[in-house]
PDB file of N, CA and C in Angstrom:
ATOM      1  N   UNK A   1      -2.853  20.318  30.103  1.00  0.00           N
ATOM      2  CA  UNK A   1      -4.058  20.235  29.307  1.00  0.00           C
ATOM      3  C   UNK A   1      -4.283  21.532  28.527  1.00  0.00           C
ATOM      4  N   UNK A   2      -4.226  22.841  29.271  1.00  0.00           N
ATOM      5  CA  UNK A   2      -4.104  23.881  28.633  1.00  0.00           C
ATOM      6  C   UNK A   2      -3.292  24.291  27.298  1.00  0.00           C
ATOM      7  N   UNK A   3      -2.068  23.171  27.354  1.00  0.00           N
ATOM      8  CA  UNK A   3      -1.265  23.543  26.284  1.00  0.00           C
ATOM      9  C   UNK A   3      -2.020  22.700  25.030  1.00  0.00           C
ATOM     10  N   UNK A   4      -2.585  21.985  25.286  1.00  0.00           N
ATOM     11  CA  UNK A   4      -2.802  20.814  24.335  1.00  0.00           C
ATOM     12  C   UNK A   4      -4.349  21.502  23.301  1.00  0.00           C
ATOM     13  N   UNK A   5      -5.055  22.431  24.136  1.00  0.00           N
ATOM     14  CA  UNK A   5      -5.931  23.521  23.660  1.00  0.00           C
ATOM     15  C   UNK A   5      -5.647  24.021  23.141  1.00  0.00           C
ATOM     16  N   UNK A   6      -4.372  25.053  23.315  1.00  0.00           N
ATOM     17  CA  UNK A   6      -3.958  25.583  22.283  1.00  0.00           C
ATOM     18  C   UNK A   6      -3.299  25.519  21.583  1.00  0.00           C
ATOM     19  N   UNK A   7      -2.758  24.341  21.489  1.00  0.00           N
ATOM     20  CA  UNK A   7      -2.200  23.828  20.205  1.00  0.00           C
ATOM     21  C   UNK A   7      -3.020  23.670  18.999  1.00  0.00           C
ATOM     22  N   UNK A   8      -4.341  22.892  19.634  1.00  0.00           N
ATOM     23  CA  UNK A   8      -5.300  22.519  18.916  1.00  0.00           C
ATOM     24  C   UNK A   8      -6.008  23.614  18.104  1.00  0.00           C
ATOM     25  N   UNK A   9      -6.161  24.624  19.164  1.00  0.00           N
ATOM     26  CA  UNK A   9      -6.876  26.062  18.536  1.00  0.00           C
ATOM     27  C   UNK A   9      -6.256  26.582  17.592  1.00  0.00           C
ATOM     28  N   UNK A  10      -5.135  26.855  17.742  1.00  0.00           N
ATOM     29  CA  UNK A  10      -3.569  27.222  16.922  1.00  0.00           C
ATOM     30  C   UNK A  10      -3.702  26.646  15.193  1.00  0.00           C
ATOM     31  N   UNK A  11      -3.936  24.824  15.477  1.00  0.00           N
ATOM     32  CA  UNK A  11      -3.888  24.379  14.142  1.00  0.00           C
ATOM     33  C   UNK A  11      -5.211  24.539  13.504  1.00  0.00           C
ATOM     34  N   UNK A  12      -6.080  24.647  14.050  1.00  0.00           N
ATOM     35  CA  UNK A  12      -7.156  25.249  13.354  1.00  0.00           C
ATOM     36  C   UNK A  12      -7.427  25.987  13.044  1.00  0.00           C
ATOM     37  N   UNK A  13      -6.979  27.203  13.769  1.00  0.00           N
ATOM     38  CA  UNK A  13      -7.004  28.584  13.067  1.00  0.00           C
ATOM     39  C   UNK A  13      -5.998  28.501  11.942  1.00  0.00           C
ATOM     40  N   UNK A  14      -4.837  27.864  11.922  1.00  0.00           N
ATOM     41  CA  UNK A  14      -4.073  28.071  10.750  1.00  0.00           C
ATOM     42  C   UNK A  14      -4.624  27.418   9.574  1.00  0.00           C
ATOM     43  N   UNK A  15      -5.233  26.132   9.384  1.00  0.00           N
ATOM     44  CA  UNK A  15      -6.085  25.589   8.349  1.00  0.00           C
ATOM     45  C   UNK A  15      -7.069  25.881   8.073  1.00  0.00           C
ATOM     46  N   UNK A  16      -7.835  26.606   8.924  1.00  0.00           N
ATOM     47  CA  UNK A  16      -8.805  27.518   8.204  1.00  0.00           C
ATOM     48  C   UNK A  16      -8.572  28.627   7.769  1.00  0.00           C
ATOM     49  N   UNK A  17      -7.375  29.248   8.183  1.00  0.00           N
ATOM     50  CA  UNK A  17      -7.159  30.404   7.447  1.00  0.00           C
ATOM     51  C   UNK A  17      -6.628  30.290   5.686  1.00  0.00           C
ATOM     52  N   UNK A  18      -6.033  28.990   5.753  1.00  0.00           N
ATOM     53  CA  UNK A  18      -5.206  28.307   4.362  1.00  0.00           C
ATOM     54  C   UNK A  18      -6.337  28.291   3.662  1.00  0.00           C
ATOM     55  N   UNK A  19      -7.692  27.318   4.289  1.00  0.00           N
ATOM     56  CA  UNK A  19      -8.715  27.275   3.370  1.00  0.00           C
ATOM     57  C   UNK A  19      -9.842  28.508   2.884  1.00  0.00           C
ATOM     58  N   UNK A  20      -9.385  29.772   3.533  1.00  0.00           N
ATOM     59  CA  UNK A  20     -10.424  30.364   3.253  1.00  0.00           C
ATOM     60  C   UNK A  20      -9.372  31.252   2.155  1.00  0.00           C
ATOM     61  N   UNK A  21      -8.126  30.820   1.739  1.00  0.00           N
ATOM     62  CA  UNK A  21      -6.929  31.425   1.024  1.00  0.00           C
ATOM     63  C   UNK A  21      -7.207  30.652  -0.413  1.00  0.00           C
ATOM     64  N   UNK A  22      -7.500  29.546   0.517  1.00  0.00           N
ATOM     65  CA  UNK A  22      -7.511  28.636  -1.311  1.00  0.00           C
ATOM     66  C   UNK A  22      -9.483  29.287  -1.908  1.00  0.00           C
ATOM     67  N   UNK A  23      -9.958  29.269  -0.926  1.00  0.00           N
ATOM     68  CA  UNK A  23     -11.272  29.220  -1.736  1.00  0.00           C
ATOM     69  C   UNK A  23     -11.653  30.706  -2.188  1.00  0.00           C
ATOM     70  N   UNK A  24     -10.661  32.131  -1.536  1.00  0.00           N
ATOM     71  CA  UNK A  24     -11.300  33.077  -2.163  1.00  0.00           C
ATOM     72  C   UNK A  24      -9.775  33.826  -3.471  1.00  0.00           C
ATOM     73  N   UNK A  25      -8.608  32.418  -3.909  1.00  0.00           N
ATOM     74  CA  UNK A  25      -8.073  32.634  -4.549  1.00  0.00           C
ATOM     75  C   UNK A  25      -8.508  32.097  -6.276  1.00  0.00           C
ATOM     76  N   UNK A  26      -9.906  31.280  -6.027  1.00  0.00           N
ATOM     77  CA  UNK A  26     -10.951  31.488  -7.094  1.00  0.00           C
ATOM     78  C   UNK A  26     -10.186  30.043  -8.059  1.00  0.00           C
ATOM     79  N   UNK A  27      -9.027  29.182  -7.521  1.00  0.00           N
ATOM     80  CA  UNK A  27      -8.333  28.813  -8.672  1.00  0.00           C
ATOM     81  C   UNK A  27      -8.633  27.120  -8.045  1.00  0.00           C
ATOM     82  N   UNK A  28      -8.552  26.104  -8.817  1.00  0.00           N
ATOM     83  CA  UNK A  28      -8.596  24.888  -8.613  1.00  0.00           C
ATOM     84  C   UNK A  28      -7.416  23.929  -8.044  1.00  0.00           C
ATOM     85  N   UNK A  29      -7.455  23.052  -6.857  1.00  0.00           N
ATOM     86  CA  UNK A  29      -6.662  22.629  -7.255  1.00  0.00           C
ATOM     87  C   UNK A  29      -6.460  21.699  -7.562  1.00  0.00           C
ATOM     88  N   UNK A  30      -5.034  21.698  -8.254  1.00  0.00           N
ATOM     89  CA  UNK A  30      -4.911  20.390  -8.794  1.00  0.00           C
ATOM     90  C   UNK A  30      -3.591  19.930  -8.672  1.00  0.00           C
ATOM     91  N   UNK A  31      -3.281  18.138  -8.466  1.00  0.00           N
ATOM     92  CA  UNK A  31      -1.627  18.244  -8.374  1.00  0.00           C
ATOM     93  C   UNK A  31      -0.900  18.114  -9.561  1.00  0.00           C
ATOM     94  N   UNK A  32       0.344  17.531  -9.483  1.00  0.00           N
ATOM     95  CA  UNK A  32       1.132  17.091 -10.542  1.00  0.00           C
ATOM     96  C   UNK A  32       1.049  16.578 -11.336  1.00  0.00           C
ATOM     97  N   UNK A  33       1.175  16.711 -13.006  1.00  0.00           N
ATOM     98  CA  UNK A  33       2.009  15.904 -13.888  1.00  0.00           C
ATOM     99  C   UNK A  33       2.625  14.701 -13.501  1.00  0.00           C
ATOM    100  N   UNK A  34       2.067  14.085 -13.241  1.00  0.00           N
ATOM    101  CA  UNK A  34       3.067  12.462 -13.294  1.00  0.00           C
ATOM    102  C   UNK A  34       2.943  12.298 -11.543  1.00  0.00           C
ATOM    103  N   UNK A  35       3.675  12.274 -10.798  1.00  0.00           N
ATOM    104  CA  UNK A  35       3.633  12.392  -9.284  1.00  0.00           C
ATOM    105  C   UNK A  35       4.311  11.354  -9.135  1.00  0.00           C
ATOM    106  N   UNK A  36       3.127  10.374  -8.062  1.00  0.00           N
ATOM    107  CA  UNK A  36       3.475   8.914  -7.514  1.00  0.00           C
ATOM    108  C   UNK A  36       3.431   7.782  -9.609  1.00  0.00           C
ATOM    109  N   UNK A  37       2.596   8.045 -10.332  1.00  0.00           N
ATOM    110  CA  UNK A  37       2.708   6.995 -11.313  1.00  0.00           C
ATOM    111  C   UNK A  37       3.831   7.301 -12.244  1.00  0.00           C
ATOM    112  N   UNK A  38       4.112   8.534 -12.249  1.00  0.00           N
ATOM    113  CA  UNK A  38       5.737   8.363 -13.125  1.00  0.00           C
ATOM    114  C   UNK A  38       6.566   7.877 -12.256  1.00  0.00           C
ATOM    115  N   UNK A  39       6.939   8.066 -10.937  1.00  0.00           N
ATOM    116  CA  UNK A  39       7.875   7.212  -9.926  1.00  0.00           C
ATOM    117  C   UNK A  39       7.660   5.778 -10.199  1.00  0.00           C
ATOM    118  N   UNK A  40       6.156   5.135  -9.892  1.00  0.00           N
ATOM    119  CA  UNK A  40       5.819   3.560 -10.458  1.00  0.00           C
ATOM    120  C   UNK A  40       6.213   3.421 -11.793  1.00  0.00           C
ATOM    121  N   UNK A  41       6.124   4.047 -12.421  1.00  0.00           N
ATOM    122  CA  UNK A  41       5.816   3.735 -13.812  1.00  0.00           C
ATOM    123  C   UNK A  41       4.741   3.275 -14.650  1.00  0.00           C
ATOM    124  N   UNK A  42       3.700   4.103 -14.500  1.00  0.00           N
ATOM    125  CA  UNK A  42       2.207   3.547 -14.847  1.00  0.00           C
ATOM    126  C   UNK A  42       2.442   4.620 -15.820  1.00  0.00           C
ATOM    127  N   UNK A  43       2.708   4.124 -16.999  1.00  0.00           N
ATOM    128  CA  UNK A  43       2.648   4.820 -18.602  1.00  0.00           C
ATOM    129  C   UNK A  43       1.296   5.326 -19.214  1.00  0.00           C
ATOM    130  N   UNK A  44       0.302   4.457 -18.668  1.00  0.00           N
ATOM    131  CA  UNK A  44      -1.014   4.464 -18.934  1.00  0.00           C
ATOM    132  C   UNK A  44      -1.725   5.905 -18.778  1.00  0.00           C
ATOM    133  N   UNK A  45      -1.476   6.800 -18.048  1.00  0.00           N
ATOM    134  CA  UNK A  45      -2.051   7.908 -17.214  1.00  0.00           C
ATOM    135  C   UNK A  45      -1.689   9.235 -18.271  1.00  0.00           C
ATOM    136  N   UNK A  46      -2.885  10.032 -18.174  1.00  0.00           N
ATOM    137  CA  UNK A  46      -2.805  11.209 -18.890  1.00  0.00           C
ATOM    138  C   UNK A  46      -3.072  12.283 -18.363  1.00  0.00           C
ATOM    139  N   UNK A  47      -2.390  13.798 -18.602  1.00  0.00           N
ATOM    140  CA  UNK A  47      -2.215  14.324 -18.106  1.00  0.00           C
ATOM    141  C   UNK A  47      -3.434  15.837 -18.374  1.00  0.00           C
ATOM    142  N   UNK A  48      -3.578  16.317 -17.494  1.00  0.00           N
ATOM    143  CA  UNK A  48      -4.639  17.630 -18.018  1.00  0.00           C
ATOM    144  C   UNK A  48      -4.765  17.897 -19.193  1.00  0.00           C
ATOM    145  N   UNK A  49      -3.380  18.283 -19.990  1.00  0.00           N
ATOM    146  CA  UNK A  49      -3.178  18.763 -21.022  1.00  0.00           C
ATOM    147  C   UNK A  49      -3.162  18.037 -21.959  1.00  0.00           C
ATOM    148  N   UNK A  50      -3.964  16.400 -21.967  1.00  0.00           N
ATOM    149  CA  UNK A  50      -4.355  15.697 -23.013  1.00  0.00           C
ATOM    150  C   UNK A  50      -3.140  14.841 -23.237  1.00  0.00           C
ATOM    151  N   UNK A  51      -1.839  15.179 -22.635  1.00  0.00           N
ATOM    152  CA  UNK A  51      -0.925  14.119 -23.418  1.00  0.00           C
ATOM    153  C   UNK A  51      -0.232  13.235 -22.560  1.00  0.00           C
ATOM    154  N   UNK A  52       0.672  12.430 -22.485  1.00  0.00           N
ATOM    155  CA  UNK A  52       0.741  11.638 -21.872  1.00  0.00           C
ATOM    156  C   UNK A  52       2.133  12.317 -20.704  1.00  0.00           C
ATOM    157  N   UNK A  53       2.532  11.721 -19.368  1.00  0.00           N
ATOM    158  CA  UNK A  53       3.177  12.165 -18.463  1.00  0.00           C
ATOM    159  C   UNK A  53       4.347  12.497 -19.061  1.00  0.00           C
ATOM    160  N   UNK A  54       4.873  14.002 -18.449  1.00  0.00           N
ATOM    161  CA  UNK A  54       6.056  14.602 -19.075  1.00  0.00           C
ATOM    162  C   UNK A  54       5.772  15.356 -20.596  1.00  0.00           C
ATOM    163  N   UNK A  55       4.695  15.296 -21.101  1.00  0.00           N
ATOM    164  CA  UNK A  55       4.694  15.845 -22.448  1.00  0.00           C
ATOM    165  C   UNK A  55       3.652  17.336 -22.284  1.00  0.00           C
ATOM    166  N   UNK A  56       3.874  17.903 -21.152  1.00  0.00           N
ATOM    167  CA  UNK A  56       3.175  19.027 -20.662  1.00  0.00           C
ATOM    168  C   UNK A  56       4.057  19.834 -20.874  1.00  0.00           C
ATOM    169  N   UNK A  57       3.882  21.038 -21.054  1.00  0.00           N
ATOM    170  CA  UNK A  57       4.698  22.221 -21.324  1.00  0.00           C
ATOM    171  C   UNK A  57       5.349  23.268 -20.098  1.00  0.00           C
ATOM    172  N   UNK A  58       3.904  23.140 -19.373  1.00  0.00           N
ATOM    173  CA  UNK A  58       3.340  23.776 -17.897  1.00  0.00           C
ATOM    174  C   UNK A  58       4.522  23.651 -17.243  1.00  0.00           C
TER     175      UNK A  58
END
């Protein structure tokens, strides 16, 4: 049982340490260009940069 505590303690301290990385690195996030709908093929979808998947520079 003891181990199973600190496992638990373990992953929490590590995800809160990630999140207090993302929130005092001031930046947004955001994912990919295309991702899962360029794999489908959903043509429809636009990308941050106004243009359509793959036509990002980034």
């Amino acid at each position: 049982m003891s181990n199973v505590i600190v496992a638990v303690s373990f992953f929490l301290t590590a995800f809160s340490l990630m999140a207090v990385g993302v929130i005092f690195s001031n930046r947004r996030i955001k994912g990919s260009c295309g991702g899962i709908g360029a794999v489908l093929g959903d043509e429809a979808k636009m990308c941050d940069c106004g243009q359509k998947m793959g036509g990002c520079s980034e």
